[in-house]
Protein backbone atom coordinates (compact mmCIF):
# COMPACT_ATOMS: atom_id res chain seq x y z
CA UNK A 1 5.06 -10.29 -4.04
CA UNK A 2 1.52 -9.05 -4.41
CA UNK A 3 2.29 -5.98 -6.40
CA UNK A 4 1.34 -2.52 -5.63
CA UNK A 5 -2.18 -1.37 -6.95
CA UNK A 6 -2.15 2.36 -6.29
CA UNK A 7 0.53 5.30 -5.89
CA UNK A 8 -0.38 8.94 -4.50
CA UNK A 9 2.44 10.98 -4.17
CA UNK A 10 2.85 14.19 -1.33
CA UNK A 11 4.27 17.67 -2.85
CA UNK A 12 7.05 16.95 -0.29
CA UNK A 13 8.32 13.79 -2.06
CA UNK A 14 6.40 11.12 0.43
CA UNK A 15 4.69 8.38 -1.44
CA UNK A 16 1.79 5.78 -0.25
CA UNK A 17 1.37 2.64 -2.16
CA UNK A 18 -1.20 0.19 -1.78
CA UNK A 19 -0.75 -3.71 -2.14
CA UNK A 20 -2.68 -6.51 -1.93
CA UNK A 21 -5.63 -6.10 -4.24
CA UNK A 22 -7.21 -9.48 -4.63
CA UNK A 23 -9.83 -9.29 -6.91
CA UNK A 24 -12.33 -12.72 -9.34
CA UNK A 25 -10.02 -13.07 -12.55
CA UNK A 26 -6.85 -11.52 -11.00
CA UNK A 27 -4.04 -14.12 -10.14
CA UNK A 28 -2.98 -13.61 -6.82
CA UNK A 29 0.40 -15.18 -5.44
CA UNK A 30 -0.51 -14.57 -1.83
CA UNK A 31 -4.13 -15.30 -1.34
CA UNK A 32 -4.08 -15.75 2.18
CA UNK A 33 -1.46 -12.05 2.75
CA UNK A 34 -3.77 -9.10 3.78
CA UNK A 35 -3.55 -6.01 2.30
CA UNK A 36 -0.62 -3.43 3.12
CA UNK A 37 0.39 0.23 2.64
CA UNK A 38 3.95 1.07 2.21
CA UNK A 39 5.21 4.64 2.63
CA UNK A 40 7.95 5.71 0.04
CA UNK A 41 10.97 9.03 0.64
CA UNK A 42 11.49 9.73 -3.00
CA UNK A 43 14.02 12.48 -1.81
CA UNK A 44 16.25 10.16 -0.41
CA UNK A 45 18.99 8.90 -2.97
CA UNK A 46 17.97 5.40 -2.71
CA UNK A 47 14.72 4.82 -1.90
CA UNK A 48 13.06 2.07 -0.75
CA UNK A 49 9.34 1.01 0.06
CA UNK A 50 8.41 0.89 4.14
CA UNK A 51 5.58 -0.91 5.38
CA UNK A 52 3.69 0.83 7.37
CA UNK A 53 2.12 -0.48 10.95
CA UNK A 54 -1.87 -0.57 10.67
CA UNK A 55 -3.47 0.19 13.90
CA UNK A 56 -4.22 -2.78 16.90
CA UNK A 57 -8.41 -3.37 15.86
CA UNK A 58 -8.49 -2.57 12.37
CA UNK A 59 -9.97 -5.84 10.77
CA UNK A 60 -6.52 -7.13 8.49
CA UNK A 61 -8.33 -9.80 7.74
CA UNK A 62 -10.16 -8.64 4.73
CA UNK A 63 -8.06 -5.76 4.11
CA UNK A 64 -8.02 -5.47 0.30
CA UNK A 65 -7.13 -2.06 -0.85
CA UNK A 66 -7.73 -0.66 -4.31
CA UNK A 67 -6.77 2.45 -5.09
CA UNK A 68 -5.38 5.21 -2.21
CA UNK A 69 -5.50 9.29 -1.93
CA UNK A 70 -4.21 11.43 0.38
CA UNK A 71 -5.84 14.87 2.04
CA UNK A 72 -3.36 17.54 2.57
CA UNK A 73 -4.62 20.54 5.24
């Protein structure tokens, strides 16, 4: 509904997308919807987009991501 803003992609297939980005200029269809971060198997044969469960007292509020990366150790 919102649109995804940003992709990053794990060498083992996983993919995080972020949604949500409100931002002056930029029509937004859900203006009062936080932010969200889906989680994506692109090995499976028909993939689909997850949401994925953002901690109890992280402010979702004014969560408004734009743009995501990922740290592999």
């Amino acid at each position: 509904e919102t649109g995804s803003e940003d992709i990053d992609i794990l060498p083992n297939g996983l993919a995080f997308i972020s949604s949500g980005l409100k931002y002056p200029g930029l029509k937004s269809f859900a203006p009062d919807k936080p932010g969200e971060i889906f989680l994506m198997d692109l090995n499976e044969d028909h993939p689909r987009a997850v949401e994925l469960r953002i901690s109890r007292g992280f402010d979702l509020t004014s969560f408004n991501p734009h743009g995501i990366s990922t740290y592999v150790d």
